[in-house]
Structures are given as structure tokens and as C-alpha cells.
PDB file of N, CA and C in Angstrom:
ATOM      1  N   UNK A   1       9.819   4.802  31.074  1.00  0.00           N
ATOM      2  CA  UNK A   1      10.293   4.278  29.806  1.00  0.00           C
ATOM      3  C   UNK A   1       9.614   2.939  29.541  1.00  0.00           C
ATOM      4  N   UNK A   2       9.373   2.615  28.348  1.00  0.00           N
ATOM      5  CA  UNK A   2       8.865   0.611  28.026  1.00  0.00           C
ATOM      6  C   UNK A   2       9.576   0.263  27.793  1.00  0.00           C
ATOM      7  N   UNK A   3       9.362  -0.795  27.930  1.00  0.00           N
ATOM      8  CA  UNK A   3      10.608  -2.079  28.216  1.00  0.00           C
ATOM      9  C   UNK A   3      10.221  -2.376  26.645  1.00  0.00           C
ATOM     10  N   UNK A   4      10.958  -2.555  25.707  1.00  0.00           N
ATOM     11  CA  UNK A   4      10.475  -2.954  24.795  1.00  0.00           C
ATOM     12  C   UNK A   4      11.199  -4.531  24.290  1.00  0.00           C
ATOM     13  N   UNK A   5      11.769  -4.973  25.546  1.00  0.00           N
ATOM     14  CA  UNK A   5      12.228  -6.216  25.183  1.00  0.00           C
ATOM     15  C   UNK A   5      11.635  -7.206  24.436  1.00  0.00           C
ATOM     16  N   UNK A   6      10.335  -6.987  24.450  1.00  0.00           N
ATOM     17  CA  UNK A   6       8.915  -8.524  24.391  1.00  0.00           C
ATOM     18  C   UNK A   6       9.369  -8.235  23.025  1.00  0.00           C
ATOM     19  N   UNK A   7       9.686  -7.164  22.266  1.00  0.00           N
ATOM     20  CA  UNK A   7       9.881  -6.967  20.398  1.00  0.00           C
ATOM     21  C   UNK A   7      10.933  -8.302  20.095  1.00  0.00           C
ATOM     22  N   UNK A   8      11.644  -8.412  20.771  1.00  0.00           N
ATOM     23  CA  UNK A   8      12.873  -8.787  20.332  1.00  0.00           C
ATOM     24  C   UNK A   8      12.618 -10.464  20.561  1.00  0.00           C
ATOM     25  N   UNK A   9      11.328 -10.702  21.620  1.00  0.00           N
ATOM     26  CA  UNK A   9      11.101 -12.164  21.620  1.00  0.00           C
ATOM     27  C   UNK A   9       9.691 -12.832  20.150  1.00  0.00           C
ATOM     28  N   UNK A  10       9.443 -11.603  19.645  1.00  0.00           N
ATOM     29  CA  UNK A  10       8.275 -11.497  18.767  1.00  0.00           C
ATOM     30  C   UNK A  10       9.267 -11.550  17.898  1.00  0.00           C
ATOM     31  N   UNK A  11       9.884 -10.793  17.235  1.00  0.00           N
ATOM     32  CA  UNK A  11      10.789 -10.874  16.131  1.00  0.00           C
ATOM     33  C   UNK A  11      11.890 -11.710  15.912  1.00  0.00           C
ATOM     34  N   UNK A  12      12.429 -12.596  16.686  1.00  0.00           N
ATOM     35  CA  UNK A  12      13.510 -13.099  16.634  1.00  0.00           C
ATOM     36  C   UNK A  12      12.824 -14.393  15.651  1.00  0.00           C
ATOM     37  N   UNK A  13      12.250 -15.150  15.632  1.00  0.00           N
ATOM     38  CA  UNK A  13      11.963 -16.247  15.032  1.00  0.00           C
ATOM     39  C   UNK A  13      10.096 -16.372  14.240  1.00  0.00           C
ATOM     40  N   UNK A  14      10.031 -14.623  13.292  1.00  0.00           N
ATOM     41  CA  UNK A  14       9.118 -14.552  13.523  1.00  0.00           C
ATOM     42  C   UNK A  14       8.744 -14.640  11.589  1.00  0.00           C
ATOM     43  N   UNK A  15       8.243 -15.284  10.947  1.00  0.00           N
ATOM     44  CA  UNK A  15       7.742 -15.580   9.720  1.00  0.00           C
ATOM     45  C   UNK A  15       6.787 -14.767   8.911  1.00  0.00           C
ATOM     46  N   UNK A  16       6.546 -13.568   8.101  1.00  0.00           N
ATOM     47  CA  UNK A  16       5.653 -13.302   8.055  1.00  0.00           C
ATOM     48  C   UNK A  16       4.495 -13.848   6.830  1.00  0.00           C
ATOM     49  N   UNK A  17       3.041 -13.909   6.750  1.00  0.00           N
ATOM     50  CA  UNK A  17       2.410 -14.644   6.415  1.00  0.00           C
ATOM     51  C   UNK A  17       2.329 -13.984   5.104  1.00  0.00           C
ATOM     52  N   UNK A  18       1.757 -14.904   3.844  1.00  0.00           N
ATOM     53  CA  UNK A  18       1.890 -14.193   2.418  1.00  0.00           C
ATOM     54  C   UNK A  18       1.084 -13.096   2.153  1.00  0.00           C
ATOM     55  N   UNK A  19       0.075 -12.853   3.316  1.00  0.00           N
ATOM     56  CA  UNK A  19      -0.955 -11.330   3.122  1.00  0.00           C
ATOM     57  C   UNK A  19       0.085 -10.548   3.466  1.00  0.00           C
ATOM     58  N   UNK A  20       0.672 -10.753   4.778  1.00  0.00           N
ATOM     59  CA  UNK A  20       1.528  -9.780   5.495  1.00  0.00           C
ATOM     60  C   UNK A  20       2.675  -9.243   4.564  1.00  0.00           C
ATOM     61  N   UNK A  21       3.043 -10.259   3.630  1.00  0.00           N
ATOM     62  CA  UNK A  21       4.362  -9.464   2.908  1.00  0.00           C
ATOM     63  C   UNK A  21       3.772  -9.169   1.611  1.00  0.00           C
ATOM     64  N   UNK A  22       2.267  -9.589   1.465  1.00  0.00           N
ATOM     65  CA  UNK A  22       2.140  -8.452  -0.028  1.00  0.00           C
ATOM     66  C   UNK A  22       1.512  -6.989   0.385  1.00  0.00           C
ATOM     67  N   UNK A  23       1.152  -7.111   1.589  1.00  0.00           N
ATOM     68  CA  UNK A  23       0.873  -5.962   2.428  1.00  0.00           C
ATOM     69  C   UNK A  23       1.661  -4.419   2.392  1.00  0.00           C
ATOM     70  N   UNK A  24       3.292  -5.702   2.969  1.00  0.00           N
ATOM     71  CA  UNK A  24       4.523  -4.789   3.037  1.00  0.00           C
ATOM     72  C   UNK A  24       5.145  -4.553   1.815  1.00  0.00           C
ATOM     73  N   UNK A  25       4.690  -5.327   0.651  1.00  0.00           N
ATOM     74  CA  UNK A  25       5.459  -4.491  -0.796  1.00  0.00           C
ATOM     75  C   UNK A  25       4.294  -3.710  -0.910  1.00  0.00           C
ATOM     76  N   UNK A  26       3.175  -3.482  -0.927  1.00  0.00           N
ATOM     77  CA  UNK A  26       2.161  -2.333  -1.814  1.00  0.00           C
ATOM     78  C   UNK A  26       2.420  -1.169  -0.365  1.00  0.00           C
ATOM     79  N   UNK A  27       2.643  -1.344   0.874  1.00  0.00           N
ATOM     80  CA  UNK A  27       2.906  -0.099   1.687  1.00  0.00           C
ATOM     81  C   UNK A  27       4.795   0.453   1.649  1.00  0.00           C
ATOM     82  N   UNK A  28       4.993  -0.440   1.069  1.00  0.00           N
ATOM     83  CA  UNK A  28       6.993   0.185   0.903  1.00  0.00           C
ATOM     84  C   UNK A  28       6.677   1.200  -0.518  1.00  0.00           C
ATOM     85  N   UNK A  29       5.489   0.933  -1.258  1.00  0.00           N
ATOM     86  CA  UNK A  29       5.460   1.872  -2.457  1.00  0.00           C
ATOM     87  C   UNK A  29       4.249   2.649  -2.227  1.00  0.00           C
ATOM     88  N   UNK A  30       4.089   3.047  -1.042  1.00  0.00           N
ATOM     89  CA  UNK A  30       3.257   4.052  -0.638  1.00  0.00           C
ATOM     90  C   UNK A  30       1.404   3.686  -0.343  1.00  0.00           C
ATOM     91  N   UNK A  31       1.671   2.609  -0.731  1.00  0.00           N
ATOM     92  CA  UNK A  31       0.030   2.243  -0.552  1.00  0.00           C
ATOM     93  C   UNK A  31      -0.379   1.938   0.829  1.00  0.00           C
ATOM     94  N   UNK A  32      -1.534   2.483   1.519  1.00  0.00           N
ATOM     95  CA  UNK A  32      -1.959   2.194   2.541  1.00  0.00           C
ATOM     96  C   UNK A  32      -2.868   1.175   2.629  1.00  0.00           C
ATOM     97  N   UNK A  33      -3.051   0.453   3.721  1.00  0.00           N
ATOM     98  CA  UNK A  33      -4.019  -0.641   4.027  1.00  0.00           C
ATOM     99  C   UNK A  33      -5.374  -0.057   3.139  1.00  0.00           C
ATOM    100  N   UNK A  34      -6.169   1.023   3.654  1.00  0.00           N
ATOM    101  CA  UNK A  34      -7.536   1.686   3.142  1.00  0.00           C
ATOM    102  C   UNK A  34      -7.366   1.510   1.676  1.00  0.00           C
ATOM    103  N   UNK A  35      -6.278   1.970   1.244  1.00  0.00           N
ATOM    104  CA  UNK A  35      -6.344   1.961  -0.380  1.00  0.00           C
ATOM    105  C   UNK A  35      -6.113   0.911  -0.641  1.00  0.00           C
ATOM    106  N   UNK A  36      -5.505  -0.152  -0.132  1.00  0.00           N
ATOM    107  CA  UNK A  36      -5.149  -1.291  -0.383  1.00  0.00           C
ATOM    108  C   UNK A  36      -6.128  -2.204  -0.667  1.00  0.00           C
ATOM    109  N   UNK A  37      -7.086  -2.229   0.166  1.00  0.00           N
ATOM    110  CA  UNK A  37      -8.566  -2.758   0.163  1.00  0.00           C
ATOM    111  C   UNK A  37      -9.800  -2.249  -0.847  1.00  0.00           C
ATOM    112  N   UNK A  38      -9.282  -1.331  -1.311  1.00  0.00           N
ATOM    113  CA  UNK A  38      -9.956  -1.015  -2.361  1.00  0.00           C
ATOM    114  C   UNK A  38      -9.672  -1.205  -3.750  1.00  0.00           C
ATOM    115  N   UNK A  39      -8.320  -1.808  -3.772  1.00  0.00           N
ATOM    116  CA  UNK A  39      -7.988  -2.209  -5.198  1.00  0.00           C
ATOM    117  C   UNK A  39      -8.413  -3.447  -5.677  1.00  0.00           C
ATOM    118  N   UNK A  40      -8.865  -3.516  -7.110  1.00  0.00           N
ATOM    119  CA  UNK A  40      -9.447  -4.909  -7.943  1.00  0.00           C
ATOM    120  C   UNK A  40      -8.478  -6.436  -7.920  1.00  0.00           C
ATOM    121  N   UNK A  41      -8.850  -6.973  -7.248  1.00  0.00           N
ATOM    122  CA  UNK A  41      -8.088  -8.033  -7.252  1.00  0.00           C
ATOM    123  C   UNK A  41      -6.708  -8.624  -8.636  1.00  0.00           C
ATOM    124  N   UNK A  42      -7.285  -8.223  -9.690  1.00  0.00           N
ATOM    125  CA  UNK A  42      -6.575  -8.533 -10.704  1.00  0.00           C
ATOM    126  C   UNK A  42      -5.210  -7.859 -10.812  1.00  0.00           C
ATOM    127  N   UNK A  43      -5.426  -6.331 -10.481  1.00  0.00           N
ATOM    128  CA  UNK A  43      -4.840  -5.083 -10.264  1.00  0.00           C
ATOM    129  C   UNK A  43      -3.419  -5.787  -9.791  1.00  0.00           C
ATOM    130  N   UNK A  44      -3.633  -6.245  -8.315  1.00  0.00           N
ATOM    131  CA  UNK A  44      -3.081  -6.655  -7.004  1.00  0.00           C
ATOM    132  C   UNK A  44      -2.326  -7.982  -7.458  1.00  0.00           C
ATOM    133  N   UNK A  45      -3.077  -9.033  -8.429  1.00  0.00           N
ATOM    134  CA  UNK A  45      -1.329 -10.003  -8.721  1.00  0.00           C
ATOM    135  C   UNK A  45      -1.220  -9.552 -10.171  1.00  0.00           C
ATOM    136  N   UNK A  46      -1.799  -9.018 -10.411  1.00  0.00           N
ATOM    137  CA  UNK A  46      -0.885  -8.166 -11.994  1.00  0.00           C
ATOM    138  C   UNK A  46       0.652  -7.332 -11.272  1.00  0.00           C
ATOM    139  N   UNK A  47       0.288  -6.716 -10.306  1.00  0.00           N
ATOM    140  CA  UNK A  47       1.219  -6.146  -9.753  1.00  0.00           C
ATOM    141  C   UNK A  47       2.384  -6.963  -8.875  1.00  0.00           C
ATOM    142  N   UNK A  48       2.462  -8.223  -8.370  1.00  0.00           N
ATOM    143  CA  UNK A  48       2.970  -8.986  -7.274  1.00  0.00           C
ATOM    144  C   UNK A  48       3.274  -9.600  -8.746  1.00  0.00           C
ATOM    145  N   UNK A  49       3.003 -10.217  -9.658  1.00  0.00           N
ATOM    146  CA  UNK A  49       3.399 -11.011 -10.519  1.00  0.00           C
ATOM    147  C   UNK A  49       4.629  -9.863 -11.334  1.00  0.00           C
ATOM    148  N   UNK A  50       4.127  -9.176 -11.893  1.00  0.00           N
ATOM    149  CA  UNK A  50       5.388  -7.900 -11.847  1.00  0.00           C
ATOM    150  C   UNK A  50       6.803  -7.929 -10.769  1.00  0.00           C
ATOM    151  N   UNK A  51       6.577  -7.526  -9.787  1.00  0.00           N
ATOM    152  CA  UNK A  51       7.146  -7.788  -8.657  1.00  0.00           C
ATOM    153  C   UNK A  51       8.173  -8.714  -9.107  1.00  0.00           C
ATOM    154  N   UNK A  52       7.365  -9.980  -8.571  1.00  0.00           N
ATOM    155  CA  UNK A  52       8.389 -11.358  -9.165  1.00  0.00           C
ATOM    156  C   UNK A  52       9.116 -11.486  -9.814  1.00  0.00           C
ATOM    157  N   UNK A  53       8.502 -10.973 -11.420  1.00  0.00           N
ATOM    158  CA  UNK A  53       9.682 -10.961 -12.403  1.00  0.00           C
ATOM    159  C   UNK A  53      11.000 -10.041 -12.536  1.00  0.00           C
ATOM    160  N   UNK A  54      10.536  -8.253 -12.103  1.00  0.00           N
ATOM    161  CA  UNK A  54      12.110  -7.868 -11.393  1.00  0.00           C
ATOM    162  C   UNK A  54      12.698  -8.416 -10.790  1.00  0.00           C
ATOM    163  N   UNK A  55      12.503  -8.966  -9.622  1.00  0.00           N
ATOM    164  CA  UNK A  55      13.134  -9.820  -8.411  1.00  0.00           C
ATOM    165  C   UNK A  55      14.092 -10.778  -9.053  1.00  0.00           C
ATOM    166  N   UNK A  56      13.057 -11.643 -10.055  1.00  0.00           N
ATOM    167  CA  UNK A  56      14.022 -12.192 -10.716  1.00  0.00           C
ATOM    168  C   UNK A  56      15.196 -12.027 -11.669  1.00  0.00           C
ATOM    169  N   UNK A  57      15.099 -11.087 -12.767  1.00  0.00           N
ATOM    170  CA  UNK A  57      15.651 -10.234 -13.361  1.00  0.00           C
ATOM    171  C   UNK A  57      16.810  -9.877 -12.696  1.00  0.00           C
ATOM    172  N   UNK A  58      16.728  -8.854 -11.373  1.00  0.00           N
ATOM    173  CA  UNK A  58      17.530  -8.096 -10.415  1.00  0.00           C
ATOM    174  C   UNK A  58      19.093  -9.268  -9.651  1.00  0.00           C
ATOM    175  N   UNK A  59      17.973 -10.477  -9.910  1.00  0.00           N
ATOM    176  CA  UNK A  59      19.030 -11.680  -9.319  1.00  0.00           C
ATOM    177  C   UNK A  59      19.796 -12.221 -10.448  1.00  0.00           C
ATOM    178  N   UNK A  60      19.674 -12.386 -11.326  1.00  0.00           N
ATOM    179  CA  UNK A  60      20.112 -12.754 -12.599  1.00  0.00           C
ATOM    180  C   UNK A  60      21.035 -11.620 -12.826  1.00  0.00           C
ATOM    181  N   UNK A  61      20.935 -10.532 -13.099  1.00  0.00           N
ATOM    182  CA  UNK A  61      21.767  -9.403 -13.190  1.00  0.00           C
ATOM    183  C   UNK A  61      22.534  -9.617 -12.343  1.00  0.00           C
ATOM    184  N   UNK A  62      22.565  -9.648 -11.515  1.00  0.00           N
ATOM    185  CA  UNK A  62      23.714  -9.873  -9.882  1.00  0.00           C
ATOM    186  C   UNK A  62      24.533 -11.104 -10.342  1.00  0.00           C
ATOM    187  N   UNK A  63      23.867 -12.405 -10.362  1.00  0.00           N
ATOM    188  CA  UNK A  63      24.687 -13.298 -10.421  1.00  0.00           C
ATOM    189  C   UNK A  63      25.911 -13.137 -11.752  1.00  0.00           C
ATOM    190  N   UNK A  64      25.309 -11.995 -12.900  1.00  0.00           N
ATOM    191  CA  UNK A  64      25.602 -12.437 -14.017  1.00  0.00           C
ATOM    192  C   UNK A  64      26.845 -11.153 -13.695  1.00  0.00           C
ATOM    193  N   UNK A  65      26.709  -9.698 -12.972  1.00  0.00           N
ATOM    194  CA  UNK A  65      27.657  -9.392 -12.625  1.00  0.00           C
ATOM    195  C   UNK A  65      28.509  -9.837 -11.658  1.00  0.00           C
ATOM    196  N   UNK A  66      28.543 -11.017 -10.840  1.00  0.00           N
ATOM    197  CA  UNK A  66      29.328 -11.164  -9.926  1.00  0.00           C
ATOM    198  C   UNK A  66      30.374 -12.318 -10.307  1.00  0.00           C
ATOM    199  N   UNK A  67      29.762 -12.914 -12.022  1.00  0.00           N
ATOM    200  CA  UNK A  67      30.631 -13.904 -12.391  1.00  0.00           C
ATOM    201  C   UNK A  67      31.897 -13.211 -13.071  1.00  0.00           C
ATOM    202  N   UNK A  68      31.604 -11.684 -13.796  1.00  0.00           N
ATOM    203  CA  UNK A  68      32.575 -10.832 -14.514  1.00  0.00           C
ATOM    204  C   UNK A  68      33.658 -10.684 -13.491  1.00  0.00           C
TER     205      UNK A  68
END
């Protein structure tokens, strides 16, 4: 069996960097690294700038239902 303890000393206090988490939103919506690297830069914060503004939206909605 592996010991997979060493995860838990990697993850416990672990930050990820701003490639790494625009990485992990274009692969949570199916995009792979390969394809990832092939998209036009503009494409890529047209899309993250998108992103943002649901995010924001989504929080605003929340706060605005949690005051009702």
C-alpha cells in the first residue's frame, strides 16, 4: 500500500499560483492542458474576465438572498 501521508503535508498550507487556478477553472469545464495551450490569449481573459463577473453576480445574489 503508499503511504500517502506526504499529501496531507503538501496540502495542508498549500496556495495555489494564478496559472494553477486559471488552469483549474478551464479543466473543471472540460478543457485540457493540450487544448489549453492552444487557445488565443485574448480568448483566455475574455473568458476569466467572464468568470469574475458571475462570481460576482453569484455573491451579490447570495448576499441579497440571505438579507430576505
Amino acid at each position: 500500500m503508499i503511504d500517502l501521508s506526504i499529501l496531507d503535508r503538501h496540502t495542508t498550507k498549500y496556495k495555489p499560483s494564478s496559472f494553477e487556478s486559471v488552469l483549474y477553472i478551464f479543466w473543471e469545464k472540460g478543457v485540457s492542458y493540450n487544448e489549453f495551450v492552444d487557445l488565443p490569449m485574448p480568448y483566455i481573459i475574455g473568458i476569466l474576465n467572464t468568470f469574475d463577473y458571475v462570481k460576482k453576480e453569484e455573491e451579490k445574489a447570495y448576499k441579497k438572498a440571505k438579507k430576505k
